[in-house]
N, C-alpha and C. Protein backbone atom coordinates (compact mmCIF):
# COMPACT_ATOMS: atom_id res chain seq x y z
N UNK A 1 0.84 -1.17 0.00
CA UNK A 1 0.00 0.00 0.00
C UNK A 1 0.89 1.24 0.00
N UNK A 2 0.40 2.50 -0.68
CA UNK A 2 1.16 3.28 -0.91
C UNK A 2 0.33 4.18 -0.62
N UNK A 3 0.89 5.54 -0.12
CA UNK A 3 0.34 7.27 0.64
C UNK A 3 0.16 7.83 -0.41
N UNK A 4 0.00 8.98 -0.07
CA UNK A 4 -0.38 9.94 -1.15
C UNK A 4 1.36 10.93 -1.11
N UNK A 5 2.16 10.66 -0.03
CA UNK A 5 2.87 10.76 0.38
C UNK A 5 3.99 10.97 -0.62
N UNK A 6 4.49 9.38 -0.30
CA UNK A 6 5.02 8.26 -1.08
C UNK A 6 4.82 8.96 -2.72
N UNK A 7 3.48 9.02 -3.33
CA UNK A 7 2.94 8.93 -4.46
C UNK A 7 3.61 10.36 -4.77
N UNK A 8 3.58 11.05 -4.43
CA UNK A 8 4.43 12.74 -4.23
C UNK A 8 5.87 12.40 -4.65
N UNK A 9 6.77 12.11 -3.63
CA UNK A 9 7.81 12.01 -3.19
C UNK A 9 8.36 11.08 -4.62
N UNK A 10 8.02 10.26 -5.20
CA UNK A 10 8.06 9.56 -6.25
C UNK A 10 8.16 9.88 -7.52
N UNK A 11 7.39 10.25 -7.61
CA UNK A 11 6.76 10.94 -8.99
C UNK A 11 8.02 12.11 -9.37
N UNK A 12 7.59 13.23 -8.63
CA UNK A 12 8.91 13.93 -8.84
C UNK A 12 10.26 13.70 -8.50
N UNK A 13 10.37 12.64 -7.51
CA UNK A 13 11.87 12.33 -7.85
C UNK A 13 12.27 11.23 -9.10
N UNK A 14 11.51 10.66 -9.55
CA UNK A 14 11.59 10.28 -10.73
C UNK A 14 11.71 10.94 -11.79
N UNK A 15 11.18 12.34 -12.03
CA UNK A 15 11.31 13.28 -12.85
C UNK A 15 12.43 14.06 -12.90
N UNK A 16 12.70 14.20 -11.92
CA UNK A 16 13.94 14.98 -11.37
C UNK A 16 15.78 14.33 -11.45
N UNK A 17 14.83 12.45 -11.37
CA UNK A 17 16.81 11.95 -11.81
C UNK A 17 16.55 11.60 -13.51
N UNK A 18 15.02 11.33 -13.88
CA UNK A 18 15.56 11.20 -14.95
C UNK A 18 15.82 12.11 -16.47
N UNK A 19 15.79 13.26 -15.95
CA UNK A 19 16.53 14.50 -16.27
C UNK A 19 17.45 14.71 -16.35
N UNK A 20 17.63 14.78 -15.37
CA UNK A 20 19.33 14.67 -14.67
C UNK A 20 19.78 13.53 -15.46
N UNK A 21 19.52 12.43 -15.52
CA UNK A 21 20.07 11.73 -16.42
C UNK A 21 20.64 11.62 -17.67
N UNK A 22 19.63 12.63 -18.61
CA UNK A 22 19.28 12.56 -19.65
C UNK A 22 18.57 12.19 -20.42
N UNK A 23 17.52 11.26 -19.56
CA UNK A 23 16.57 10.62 -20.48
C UNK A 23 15.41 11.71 -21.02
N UNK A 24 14.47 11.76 -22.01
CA UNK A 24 13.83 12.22 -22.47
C UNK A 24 12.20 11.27 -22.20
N UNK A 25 11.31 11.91 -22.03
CA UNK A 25 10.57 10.89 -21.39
C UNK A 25 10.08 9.72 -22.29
N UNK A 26 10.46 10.10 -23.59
CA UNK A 26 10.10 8.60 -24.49
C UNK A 26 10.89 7.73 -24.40
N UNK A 27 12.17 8.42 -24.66
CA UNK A 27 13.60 7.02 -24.25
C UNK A 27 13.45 6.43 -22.94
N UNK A 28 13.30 7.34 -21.97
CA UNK A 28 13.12 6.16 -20.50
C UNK A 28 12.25 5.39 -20.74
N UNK A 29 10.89 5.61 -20.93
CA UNK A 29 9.45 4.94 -21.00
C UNK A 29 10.00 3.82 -22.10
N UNK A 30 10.39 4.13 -23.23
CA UNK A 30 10.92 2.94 -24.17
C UNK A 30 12.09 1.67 -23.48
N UNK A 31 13.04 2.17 -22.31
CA UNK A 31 14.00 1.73 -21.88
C UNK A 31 12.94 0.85 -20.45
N UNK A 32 12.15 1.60 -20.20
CA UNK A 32 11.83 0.79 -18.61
C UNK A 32 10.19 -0.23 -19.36
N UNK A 33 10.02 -0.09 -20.93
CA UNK A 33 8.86 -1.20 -21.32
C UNK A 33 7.67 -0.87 -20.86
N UNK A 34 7.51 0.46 -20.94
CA UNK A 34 6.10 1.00 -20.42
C UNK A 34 5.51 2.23 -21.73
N UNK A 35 4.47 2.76 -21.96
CA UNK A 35 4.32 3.55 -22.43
C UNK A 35 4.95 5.35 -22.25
N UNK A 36 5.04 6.14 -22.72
CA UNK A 36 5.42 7.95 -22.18
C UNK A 36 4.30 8.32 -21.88
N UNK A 37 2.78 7.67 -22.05
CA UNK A 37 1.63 8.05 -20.90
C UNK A 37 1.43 7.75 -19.94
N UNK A 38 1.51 6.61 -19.57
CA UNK A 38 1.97 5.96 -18.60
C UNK A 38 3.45 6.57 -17.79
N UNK A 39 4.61 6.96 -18.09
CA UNK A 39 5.18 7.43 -17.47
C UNK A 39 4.91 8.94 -16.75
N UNK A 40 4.82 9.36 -17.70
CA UNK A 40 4.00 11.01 -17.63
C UNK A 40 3.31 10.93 -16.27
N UNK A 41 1.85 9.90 -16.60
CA UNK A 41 1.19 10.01 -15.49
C UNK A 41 1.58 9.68 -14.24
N UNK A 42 2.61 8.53 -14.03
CA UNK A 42 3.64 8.63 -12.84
C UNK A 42 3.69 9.89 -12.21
N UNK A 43 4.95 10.45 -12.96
CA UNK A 43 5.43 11.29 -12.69
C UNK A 43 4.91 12.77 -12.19
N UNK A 44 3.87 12.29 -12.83
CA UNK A 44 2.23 13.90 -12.07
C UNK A 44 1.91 13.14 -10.92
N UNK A 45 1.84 11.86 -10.60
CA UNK A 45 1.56 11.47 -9.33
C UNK A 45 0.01 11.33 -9.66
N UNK A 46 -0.29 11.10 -10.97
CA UNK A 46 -1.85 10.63 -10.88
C UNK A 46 -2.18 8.88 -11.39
N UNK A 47 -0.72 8.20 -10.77
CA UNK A 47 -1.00 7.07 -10.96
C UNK A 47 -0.39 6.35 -9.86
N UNK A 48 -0.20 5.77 -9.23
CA UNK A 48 0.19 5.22 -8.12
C UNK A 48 1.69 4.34 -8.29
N UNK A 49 2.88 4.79 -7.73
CA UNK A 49 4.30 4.67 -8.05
C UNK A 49 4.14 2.94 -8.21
N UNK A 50 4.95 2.81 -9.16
CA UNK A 50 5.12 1.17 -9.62
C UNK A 50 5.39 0.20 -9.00
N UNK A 51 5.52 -0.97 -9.97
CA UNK A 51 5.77 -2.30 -8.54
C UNK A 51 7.29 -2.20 -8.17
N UNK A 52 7.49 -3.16 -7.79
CA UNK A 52 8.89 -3.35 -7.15
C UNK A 52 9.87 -3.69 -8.18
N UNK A 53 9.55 -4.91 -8.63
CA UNK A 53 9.87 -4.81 -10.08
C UNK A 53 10.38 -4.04 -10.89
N UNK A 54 9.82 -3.26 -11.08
CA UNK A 54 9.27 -1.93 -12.39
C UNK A 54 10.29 -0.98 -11.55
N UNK A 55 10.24 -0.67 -10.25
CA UNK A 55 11.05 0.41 -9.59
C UNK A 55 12.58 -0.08 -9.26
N UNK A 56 12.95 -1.29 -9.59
CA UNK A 56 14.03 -1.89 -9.56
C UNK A 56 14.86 -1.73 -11.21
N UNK A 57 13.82 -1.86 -11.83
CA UNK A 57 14.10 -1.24 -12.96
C UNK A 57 14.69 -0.27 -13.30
N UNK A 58 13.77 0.89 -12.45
CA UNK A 58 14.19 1.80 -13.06
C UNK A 58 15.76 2.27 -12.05
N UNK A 59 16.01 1.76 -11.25
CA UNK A 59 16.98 2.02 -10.68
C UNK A 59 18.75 1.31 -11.47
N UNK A 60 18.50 0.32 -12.02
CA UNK A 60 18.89 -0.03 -12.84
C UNK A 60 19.54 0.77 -14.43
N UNK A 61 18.55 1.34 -14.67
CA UNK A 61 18.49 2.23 -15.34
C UNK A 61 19.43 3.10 -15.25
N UNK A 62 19.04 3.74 -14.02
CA UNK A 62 20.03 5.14 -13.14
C UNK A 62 21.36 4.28 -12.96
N UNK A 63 21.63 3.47 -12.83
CA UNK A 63 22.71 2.84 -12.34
C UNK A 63 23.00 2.97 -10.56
N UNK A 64 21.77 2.92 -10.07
CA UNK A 64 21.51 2.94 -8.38
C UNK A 64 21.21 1.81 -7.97
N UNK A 65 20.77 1.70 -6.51
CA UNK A 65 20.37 0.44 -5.40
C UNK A 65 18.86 0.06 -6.28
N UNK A 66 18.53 -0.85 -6.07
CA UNK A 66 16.80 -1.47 -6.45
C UNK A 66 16.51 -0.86 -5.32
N UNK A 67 16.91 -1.21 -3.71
CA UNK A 67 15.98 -1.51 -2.99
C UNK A 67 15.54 0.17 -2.67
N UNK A 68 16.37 1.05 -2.64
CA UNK A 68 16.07 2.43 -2.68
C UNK A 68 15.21 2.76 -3.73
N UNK A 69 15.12 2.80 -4.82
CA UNK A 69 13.94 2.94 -5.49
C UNK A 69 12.67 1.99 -5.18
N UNK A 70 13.26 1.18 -4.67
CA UNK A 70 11.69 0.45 -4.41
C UNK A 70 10.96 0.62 -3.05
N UNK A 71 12.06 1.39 -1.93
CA UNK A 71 11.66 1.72 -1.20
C UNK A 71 10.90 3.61 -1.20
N UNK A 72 11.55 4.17 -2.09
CA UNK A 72 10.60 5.48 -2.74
C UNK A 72 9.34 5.12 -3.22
N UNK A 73 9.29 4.12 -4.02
CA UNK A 73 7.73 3.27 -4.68
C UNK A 73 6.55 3.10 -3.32
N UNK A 74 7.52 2.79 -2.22
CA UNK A 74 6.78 2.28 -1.14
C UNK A 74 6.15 1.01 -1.38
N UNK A 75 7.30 0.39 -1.77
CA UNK A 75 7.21 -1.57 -2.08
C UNK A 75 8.28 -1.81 -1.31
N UNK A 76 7.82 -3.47 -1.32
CA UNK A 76 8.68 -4.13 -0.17
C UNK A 76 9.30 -4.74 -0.92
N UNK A 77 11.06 -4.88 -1.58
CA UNK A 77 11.58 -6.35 -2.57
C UNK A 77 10.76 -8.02 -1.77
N UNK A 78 10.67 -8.60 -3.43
CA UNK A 78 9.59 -9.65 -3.13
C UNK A 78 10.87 -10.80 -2.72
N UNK A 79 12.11 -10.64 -1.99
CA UNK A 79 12.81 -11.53 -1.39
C UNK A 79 12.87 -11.21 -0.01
N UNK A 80 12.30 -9.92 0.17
CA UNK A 80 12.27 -9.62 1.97
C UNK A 80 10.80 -9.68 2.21
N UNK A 81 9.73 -9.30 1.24
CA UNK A 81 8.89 -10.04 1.72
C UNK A 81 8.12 -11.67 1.73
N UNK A 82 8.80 -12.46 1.35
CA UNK A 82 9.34 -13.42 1.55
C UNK A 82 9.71 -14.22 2.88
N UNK A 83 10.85 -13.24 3.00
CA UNK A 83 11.64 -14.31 4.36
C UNK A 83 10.67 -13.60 5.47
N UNK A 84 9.79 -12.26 5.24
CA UNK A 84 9.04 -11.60 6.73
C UNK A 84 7.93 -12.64 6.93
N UNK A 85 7.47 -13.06 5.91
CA UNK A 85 6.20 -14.09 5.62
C UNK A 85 7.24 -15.31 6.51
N UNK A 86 7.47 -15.56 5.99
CA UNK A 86 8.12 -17.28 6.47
C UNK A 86 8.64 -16.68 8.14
N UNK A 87 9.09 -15.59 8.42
CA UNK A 87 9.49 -15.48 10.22
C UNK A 87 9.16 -14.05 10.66
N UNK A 88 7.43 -14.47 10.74
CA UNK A 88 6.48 -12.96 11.04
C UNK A 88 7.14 -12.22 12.44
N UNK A 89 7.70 -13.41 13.23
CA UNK A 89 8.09 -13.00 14.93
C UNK A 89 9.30 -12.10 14.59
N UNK A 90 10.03 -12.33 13.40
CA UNK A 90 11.54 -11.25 13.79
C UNK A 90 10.96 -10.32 12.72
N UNK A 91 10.26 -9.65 12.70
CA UNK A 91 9.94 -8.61 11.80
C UNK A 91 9.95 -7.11 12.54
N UNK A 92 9.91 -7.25 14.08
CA UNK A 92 10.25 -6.02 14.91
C UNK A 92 11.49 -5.71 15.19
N UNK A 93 12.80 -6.90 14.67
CA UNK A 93 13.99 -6.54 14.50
C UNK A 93 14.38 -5.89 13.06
N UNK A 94 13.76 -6.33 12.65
CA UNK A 94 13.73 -5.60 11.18
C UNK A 94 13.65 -4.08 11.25
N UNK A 95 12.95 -3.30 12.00
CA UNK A 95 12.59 -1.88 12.07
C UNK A 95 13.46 -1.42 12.84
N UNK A 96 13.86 -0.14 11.76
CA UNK A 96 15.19 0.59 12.68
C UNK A 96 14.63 1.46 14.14
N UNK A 97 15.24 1.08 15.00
CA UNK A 97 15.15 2.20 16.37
C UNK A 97 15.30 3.99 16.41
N UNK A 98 15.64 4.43 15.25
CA UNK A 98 16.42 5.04 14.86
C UNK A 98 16.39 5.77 14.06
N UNK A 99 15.90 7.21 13.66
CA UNK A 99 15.52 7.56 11.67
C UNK A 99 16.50 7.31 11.20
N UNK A 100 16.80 6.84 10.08
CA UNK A 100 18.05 6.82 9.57
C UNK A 100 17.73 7.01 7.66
N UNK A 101 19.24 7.33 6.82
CA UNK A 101 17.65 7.64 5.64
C UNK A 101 17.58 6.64 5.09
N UNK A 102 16.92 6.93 4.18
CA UNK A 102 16.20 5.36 3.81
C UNK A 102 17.30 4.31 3.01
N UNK A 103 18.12 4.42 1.99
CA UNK A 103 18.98 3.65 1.76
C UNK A 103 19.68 3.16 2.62
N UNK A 104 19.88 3.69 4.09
CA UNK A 104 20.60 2.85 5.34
C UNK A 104 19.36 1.95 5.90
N UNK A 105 17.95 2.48 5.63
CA UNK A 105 17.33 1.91 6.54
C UNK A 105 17.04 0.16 5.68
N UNK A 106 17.14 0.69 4.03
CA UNK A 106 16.78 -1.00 3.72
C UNK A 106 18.06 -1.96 3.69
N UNK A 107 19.28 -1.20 3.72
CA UNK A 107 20.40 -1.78 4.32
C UNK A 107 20.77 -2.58 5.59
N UNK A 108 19.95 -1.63 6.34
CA UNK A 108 20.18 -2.48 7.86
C UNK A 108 19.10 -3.37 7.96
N UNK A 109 17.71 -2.89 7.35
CA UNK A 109 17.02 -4.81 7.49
C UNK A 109 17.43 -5.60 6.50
N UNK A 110 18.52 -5.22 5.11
CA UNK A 110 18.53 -6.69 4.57
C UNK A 110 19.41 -7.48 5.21
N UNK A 111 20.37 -6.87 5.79
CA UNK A 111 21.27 -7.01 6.54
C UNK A 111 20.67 -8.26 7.67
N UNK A 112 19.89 -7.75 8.38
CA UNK A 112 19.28 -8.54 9.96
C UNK A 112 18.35 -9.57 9.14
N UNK A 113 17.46 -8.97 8.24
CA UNK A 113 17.20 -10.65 7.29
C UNK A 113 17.81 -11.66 7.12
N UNK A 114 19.26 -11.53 6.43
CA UNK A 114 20.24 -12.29 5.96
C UNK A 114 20.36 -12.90 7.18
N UNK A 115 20.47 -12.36 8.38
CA UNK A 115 21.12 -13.47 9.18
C UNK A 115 20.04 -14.11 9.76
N UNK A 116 19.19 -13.58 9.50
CA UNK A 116 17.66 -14.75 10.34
C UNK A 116 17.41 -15.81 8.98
N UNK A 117 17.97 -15.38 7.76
CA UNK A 117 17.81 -16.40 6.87
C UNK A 117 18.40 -17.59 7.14
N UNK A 118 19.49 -17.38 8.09
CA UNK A 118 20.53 -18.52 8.49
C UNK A 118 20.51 -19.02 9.29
């Protein structure tokens, strides 16, 4: 589930790196297998930020983390939600004590995952 927040925070930072990038919004939209209406509407925030997938993608793209873009999407990667499903009890170790920003924060639970994976 995703905020209206999230849906903000998204949209224009998606607009904003892939500028910065250089992409043009048909070449990204052609590069990430989606339509430039479909991206467009992203990016106005009148569509609800993509899957995990799709936001791993586009991080890819940028040449960045997945899980940081997928944590801007306000998706969970479908390998941490996964192991939270299979060990619902350590899922309050998972949550940082702590604000920290968000690329540390999906760092430090893949981190404490990995070792409850073991």
């Amino acid at each position: 589930m995703t905020t209206r927040k999230s849906q903000r925070s998204f949209g224009s930072r998606l607009r904003k790196r892939r500028i910065e990038a250089g992409y043009t919004l048909r070449k990204f939209a052609d590069k990430l297998g989606v339509s430039a209406t479909y991206l467009s509407q992203v990016e106005q925030n009148k569509y609800d930020p993509p899957t995990a997938e799709r936001a791993a993608r586009i991080a890819e793209l940028f040449d960045e983390a997945p899980d940081e873009w997928i944590g801007y999407a306000g998706r969970v990667p479908e390998d941490l939600e996964e192991l939270i499903r299979s060990r619902p009890l350590a899922l309050p170790d998972l949550v940082p004590t702590r604000s920290l920003p968000l690329a540390q924060t999906h760092a430090a639970s893949r981190c404490r995952l990995f070792a409850l994976a073991f």
